[in-house]
PDB file of N, CA and C in Angstrom:
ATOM      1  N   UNK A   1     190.449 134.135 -26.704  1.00  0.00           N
ATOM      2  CA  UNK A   1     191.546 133.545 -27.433  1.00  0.00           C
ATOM      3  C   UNK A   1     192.761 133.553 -26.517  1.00  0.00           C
ATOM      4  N   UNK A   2     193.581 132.346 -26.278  1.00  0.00           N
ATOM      5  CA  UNK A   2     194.429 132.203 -25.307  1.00  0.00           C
ATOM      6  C   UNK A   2     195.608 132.676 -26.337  1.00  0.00           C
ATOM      7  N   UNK A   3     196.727 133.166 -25.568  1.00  0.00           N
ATOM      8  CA  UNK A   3     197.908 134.160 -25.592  1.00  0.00           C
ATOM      9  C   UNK A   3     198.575 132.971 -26.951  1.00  0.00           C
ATOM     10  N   UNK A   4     199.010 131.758 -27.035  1.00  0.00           N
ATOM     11  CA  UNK A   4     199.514 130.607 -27.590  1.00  0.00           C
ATOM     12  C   UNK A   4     198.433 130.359 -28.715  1.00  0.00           C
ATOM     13  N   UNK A   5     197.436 130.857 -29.053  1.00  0.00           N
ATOM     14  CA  UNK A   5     196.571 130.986 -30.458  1.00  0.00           C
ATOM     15  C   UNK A   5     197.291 132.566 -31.532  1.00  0.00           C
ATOM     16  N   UNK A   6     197.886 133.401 -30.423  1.00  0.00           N
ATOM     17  CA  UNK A   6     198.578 134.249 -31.291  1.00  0.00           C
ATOM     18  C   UNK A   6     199.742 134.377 -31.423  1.00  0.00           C
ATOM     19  N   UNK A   7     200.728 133.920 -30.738  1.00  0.00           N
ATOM     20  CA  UNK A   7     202.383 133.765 -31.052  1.00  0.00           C
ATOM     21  C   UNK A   7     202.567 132.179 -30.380  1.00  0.00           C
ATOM     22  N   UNK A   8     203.288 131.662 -30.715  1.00  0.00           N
ATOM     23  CA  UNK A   8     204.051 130.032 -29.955  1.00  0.00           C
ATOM     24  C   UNK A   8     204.919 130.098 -29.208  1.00  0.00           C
ATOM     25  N   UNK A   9     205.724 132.093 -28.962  1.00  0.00           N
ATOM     26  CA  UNK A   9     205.804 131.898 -27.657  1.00  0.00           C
ATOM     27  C   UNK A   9     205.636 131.636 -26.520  1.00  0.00           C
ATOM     28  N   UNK A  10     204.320 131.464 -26.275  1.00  0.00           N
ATOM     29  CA  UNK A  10     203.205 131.041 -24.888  1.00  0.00           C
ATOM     30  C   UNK A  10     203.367 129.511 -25.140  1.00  0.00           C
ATOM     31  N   UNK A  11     203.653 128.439 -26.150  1.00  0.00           N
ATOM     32  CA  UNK A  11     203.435 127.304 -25.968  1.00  0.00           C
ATOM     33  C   UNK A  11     202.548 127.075 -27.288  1.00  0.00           C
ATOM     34  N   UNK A  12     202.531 125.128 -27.467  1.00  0.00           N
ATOM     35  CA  UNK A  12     201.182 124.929 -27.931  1.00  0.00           C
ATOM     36  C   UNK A  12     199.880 125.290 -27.878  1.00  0.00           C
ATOM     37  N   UNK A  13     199.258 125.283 -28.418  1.00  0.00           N
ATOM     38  CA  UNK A  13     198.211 125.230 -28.620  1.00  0.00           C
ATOM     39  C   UNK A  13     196.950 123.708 -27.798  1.00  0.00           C
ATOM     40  N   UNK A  14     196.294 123.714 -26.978  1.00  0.00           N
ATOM     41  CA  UNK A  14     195.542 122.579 -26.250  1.00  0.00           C
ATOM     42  C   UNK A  14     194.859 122.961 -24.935  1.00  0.00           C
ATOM     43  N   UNK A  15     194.428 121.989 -24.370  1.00  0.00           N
ATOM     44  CA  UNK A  15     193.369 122.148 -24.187  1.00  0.00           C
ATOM     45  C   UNK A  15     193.119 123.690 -22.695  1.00  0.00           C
ATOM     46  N   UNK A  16     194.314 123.956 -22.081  1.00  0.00           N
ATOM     47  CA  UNK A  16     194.400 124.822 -21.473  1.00  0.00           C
ATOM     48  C   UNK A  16     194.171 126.252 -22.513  1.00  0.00           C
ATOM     49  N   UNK A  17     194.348 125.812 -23.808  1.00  0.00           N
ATOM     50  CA  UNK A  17     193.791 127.021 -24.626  1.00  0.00           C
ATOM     51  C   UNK A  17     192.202 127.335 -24.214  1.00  0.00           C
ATOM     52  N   UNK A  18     191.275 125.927 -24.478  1.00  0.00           N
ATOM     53  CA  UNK A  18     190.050 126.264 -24.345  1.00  0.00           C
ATOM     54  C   UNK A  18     189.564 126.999 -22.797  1.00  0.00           C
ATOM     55  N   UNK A  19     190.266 126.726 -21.852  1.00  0.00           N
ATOM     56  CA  UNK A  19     190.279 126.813 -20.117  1.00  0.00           C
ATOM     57  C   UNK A  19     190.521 128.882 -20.309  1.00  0.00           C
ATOM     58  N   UNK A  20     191.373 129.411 -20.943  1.00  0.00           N
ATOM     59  CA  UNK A  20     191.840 130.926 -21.201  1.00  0.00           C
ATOM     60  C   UNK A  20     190.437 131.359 -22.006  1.00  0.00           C
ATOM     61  N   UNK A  21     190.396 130.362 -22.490  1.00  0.00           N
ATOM     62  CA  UNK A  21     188.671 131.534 -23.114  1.00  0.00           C
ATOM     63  C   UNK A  21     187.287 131.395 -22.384  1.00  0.00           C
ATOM     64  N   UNK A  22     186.887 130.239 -21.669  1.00  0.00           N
ATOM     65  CA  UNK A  22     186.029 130.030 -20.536  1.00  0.00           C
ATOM     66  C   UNK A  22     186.531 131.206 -19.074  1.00  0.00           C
ATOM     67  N   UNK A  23     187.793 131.333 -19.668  1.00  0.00           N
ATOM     68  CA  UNK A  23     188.127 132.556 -18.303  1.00  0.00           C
ATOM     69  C   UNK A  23     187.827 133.883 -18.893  1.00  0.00           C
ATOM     70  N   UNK A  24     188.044 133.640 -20.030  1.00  0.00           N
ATOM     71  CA  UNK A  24     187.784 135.203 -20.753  1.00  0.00           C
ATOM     72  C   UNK A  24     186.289 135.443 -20.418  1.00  0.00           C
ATOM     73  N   UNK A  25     185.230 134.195 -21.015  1.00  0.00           N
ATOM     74  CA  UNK A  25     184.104 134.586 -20.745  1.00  0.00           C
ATOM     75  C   UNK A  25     183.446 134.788 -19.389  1.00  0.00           C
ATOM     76  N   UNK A  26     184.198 134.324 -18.396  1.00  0.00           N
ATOM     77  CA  UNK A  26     183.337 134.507 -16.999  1.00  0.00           C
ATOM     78  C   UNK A  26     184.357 135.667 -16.434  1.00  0.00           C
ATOM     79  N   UNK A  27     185.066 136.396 -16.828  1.00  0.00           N
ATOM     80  CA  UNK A  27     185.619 137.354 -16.665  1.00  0.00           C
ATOM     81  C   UNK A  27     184.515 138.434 -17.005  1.00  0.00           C
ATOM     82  N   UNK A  28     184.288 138.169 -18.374  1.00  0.00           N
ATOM     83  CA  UNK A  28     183.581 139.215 -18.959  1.00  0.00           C
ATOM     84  C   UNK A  28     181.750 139.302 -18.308  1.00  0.00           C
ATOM     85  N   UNK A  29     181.355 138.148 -18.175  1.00  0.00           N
ATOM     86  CA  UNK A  29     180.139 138.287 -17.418  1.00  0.00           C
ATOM     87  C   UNK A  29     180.212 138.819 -15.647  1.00  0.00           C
ATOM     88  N   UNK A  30     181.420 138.524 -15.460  1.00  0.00           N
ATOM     89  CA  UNK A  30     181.438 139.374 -13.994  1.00  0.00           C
ATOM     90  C   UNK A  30     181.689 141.045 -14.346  1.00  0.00           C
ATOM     91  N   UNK A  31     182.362 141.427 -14.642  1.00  0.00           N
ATOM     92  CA  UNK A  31     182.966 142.396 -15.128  1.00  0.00           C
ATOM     93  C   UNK A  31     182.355 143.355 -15.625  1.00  0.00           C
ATOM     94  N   UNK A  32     181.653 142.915 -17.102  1.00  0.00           N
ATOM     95  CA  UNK A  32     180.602 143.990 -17.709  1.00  0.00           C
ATOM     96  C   UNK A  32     181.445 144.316 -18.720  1.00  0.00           C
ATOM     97  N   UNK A  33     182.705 143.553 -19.486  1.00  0.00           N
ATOM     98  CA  UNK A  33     183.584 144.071 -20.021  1.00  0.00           C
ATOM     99  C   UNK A  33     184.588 142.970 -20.616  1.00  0.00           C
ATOM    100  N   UNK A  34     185.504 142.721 -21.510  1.00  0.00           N
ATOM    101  CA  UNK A  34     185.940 141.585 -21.353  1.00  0.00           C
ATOM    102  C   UNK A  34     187.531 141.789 -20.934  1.00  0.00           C
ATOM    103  N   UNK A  35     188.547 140.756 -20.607  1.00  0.00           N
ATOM    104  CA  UNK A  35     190.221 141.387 -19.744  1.00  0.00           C
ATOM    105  C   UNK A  35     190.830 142.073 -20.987  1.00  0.00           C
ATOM    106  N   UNK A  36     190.652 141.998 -22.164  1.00  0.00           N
ATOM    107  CA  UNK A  36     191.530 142.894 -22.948  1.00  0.00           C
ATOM    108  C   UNK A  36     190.120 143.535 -23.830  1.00  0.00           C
ATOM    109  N   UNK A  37     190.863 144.980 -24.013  1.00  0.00           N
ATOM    110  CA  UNK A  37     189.731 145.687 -24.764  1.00  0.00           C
ATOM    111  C   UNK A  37     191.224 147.121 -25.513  1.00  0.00           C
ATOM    112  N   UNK A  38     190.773 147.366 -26.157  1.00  0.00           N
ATOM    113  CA  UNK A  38     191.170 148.530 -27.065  1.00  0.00           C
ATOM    114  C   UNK A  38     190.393 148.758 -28.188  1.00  0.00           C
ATOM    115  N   UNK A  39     191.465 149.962 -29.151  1.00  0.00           N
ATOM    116  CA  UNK A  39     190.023 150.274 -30.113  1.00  0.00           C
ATOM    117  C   UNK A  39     190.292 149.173 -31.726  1.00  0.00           C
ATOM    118  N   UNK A  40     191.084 148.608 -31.297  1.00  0.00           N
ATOM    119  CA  UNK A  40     190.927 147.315 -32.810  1.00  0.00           C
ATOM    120  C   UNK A  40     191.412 145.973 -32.075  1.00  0.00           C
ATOM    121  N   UNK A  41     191.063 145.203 -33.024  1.00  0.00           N
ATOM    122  CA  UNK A  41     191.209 144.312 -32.676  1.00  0.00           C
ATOM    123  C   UNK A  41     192.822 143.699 -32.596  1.00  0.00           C
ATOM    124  N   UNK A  42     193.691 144.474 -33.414  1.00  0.00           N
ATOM    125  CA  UNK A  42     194.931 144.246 -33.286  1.00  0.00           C
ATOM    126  C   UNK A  42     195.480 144.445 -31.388  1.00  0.00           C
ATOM    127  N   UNK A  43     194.758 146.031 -31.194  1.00  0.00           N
ATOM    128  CA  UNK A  43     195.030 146.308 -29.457  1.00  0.00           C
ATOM    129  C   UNK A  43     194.949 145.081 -28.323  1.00  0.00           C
ATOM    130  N   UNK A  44     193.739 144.690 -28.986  1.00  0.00           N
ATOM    131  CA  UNK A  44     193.270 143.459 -28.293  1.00  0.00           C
ATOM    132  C   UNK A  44     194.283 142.356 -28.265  1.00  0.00           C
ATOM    133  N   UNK A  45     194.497 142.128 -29.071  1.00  0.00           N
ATOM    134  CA  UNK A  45     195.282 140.781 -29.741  1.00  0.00           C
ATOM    135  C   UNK A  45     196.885 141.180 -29.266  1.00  0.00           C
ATOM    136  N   UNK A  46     197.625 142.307 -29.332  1.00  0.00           N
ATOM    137  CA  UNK A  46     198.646 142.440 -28.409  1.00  0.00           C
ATOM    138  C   UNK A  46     197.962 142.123 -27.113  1.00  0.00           C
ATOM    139  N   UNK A  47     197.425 142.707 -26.525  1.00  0.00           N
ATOM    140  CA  UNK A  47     197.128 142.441 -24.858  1.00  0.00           C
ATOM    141  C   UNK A  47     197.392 141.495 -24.337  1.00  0.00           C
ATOM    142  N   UNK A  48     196.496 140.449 -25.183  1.00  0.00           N
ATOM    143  CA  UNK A  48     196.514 138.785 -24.873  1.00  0.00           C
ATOM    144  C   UNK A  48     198.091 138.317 -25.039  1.00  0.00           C
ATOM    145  N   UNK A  49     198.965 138.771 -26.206  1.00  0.00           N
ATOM    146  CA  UNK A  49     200.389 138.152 -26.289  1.00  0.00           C
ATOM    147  C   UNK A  49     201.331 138.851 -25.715  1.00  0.00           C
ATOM    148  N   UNK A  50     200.677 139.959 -24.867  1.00  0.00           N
ATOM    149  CA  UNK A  50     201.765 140.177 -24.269  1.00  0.00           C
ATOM    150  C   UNK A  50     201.791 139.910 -22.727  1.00  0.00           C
ATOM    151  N   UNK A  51     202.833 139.502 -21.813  1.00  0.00           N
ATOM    152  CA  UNK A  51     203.458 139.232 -20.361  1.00  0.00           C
ATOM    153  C   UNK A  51     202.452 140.137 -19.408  1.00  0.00           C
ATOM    154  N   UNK A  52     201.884 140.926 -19.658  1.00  0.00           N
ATOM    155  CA  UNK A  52     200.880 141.601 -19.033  1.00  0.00           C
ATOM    156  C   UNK A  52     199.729 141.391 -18.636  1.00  0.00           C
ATOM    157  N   UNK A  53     199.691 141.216 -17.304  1.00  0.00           N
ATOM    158  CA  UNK A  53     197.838 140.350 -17.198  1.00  0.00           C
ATOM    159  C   UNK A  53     197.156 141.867 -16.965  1.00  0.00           C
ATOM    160  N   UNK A  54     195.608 140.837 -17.005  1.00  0.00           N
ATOM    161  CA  UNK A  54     194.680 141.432 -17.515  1.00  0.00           C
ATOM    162  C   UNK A  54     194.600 142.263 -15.701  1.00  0.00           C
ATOM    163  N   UNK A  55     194.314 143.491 -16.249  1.00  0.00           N
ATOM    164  CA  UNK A  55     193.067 143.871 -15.096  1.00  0.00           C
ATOM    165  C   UNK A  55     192.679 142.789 -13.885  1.00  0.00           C
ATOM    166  N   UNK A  56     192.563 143.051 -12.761  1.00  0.00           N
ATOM    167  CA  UNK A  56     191.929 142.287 -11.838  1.00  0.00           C
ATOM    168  C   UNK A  56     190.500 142.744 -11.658  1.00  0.00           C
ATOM    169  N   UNK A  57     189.763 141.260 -11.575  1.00  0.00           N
ATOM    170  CA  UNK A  57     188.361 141.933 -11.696  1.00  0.00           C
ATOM    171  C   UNK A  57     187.749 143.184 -10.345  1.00  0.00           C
ATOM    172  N   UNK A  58     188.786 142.676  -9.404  1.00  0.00           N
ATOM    173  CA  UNK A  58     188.793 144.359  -8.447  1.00  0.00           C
ATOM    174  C   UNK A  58     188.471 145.545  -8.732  1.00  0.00           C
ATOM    175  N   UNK A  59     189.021 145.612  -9.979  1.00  0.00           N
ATOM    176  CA  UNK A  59     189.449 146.631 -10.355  1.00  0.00           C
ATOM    177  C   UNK A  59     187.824 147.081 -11.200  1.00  0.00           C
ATOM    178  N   UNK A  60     187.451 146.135 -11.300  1.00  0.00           N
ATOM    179  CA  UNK A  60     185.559 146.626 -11.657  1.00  0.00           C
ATOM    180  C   UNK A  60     184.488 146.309 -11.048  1.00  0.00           C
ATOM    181  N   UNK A  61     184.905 145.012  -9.963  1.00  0.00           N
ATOM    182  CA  UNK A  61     184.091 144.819  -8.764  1.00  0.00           C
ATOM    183  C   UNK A  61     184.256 144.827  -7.737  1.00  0.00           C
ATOM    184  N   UNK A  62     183.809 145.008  -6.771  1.00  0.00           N
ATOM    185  CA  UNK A  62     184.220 144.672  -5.299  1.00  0.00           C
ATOM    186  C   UNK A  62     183.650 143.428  -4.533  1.00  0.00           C
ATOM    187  N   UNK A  63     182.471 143.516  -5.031  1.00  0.00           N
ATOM    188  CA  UNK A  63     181.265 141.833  -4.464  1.00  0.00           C
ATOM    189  C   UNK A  63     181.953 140.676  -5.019  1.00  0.00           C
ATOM    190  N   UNK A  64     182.718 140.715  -5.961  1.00  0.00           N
ATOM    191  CA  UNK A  64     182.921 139.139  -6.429  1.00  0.00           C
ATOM    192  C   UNK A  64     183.693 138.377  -4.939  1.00  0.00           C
ATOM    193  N   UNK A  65     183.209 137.138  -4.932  1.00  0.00           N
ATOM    194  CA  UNK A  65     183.975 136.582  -3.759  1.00  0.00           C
ATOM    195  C   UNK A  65     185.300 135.681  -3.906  1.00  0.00           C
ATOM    196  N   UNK A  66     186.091 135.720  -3.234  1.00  0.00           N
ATOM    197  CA  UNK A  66     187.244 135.511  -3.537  1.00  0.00           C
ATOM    198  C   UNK A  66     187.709 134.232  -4.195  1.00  0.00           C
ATOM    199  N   UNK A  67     186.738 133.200  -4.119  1.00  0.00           N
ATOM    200  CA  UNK A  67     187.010 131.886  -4.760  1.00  0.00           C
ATOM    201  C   UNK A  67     186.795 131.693  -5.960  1.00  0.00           C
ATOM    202  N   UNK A  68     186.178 132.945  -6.504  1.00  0.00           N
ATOM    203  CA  UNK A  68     185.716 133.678  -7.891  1.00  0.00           C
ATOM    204  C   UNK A  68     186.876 133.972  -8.774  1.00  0.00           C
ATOM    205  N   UNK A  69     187.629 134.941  -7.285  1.00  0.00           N
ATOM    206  CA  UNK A  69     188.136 135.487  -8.291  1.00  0.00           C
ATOM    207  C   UNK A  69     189.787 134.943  -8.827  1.00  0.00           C
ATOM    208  N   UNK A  70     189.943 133.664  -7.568  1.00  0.00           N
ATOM    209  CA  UNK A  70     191.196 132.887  -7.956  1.00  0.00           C
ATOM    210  C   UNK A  70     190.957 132.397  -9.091  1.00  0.00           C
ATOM    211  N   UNK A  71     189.566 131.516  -9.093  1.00  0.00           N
ATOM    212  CA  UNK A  71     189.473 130.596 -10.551  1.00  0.00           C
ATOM    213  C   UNK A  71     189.783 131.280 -11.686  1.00  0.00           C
ATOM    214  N   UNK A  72     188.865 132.552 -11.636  1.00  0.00           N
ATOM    215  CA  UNK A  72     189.102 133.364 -13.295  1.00  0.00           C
ATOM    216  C   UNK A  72     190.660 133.474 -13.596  1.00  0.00           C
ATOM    217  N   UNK A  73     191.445 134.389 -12.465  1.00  0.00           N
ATOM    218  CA  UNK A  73     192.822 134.622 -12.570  1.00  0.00           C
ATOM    219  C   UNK A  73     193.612 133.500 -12.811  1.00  0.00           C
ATOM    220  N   UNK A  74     193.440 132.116 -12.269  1.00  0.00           N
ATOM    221  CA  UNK A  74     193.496 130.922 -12.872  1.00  0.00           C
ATOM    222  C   UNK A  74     193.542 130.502 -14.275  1.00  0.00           C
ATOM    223  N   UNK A  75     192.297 130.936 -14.995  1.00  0.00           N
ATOM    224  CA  UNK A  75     192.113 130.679 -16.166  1.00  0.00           C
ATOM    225  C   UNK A  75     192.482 131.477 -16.866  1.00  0.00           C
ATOM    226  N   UNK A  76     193.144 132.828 -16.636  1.00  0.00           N
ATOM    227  CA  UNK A  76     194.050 133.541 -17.369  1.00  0.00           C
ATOM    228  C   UNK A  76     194.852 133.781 -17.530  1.00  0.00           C
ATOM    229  N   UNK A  77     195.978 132.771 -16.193  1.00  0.00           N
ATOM    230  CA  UNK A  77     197.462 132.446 -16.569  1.00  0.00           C
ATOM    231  C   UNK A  77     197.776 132.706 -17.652  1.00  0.00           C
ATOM    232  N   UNK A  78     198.532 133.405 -17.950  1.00  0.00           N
ATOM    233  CA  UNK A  78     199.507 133.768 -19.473  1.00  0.00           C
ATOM    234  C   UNK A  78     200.272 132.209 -20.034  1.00  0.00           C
ATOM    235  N   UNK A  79     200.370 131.376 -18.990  1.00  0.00           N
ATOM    236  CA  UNK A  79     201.161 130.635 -19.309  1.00  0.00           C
ATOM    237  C   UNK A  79     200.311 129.407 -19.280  1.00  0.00           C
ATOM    238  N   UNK A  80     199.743 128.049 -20.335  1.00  0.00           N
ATOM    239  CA  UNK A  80     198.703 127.023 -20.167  1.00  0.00           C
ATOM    240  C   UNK A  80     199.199 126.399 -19.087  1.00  0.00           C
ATOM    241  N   UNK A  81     200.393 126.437 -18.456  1.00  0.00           N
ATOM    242  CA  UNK A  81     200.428 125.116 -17.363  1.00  0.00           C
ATOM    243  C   UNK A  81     200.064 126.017 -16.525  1.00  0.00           C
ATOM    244  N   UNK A  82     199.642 127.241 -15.753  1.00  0.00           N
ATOM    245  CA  UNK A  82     199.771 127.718 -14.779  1.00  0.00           C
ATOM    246  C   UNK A  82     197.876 127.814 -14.978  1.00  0.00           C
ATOM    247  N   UNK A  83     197.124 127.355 -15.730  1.00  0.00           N
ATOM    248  CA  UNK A  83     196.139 127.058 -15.674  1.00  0.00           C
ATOM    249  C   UNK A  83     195.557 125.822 -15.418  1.00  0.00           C
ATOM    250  N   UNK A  84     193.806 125.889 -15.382  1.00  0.00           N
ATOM    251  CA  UNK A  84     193.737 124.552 -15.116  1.00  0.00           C
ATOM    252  C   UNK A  84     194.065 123.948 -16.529  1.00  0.00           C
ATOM    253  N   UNK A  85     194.376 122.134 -15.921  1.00  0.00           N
ATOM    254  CA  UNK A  85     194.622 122.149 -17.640  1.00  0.00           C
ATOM    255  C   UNK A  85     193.705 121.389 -18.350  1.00  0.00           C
ATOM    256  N   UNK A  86     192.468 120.909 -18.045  1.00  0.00           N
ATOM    257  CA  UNK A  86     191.034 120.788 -18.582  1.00  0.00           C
ATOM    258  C   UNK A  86     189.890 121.422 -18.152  1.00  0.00           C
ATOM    259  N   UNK A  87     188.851 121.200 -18.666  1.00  0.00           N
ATOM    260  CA  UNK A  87     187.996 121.627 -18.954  1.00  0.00           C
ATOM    261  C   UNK A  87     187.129 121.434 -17.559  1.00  0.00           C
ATOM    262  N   UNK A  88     187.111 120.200 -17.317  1.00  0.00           N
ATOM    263  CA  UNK A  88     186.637 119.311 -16.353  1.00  0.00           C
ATOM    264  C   UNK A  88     187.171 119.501 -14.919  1.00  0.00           C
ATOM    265  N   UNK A  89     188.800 119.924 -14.704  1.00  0.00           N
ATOM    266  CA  UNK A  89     189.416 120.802 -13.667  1.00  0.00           C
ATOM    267  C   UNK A  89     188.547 121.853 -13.181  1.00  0.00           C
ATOM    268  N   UNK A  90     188.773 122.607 -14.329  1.00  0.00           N
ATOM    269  CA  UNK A  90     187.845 123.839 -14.028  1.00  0.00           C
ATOM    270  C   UNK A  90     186.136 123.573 -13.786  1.00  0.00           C
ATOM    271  N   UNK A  91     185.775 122.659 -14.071  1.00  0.00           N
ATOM    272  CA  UNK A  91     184.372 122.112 -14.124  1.00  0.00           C
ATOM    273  C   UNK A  91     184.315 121.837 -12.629  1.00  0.00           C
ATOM    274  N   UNK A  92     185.577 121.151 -11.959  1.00  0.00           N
ATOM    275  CA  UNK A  92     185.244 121.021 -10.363  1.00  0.00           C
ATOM    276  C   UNK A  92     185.904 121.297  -9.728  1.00  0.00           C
ATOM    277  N   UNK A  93     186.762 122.623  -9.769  1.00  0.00           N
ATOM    278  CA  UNK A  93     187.147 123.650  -8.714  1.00  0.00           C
ATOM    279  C   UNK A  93     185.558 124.814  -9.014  1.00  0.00           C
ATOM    280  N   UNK A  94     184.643 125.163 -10.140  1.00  0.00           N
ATOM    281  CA  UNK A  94     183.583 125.801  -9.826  1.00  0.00           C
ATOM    282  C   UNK A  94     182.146 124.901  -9.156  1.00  0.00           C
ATOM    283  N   UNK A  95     182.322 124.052  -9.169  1.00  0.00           N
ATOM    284  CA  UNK A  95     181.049 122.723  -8.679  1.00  0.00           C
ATOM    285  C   UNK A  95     181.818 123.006  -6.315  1.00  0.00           C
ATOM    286  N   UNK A  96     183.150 122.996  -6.656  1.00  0.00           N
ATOM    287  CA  UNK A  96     183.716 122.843  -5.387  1.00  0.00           C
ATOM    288  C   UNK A  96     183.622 124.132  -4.392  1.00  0.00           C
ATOM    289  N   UNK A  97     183.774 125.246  -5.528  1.00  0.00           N
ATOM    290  CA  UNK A  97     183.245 127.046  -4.767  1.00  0.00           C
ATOM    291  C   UNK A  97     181.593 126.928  -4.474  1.00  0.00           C
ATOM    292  N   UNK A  98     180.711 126.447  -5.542  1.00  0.00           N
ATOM    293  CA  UNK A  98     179.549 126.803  -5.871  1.00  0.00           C
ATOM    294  C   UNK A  98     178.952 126.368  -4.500  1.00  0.00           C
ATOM    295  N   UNK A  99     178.992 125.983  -3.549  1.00  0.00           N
ATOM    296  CA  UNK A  99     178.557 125.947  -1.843  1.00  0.00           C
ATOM    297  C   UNK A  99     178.876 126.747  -1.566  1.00  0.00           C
ATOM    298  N   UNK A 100     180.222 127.419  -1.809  1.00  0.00           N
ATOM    299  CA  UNK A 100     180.558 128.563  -1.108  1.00  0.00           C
ATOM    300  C   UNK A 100     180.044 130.108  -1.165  1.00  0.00           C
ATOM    301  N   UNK A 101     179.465 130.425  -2.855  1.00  0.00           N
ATOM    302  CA  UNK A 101     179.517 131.258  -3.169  1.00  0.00           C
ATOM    303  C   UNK A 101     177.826 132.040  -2.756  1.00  0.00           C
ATOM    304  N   UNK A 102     177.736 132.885  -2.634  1.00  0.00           N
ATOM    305  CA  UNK A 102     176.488 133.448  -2.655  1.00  0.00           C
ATOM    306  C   UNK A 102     175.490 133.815  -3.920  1.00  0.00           C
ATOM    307  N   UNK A 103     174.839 134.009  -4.236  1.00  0.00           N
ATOM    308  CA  UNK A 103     174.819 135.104  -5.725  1.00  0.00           C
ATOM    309  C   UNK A 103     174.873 136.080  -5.199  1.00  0.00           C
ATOM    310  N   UNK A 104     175.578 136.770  -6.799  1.00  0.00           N
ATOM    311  CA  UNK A 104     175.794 138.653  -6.736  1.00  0.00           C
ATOM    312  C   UNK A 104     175.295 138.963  -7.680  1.00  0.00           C
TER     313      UNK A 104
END
């Protein structure tokens, strides 16, 4: 859930919303974990609205490779313009790494 699904301080609501939760989820499949966690869901739900980014996935991996780990941090801009701002962006900056990347 992007930061602008829980206060309208972050902005509208669109399609860079959907781009913050495709980051949430490939965050969380690298990771083993997802960028905000506490023990309710309220904890959670501050995390996301607040100015505070998430964890760097560093901080739980070391193998991810670096073109990895711009995109995710990308897609978790706090702010929708500082993301990609479709779907399809993000569809080919990962089509554009995916030569690069190895599996891990």
């Amino acid at each position: 859930m992007g930061p602008e699904q829980i206060t309208e301080y972050w902005g509208p609501i669109g399609p860079q919303t959907d781009v913050y939760g495709l980051g949430a989820v490939l965050f969380t499949l690298l990771a083993g974990q997802p960028p905000g966690n506490g023990r309710s869901v309220t904890d959670v739900l501050a995390q996301v609205a607040s100015a505070t980014k998430a964890k760097p996935l560093t901080d739980y991996r070391d193998d991810v490779p670096s073109a990895v780990l711009a995109v995710t941090a990308k897609c978790l801009a706090k702010t929708a313009t500082a993301r990609f701002q479709t779907a399809a962006e993000l569809r080919d900056a990962l089509r554009q790494i995916s030569g690069q990347v190895r599996p891990i």
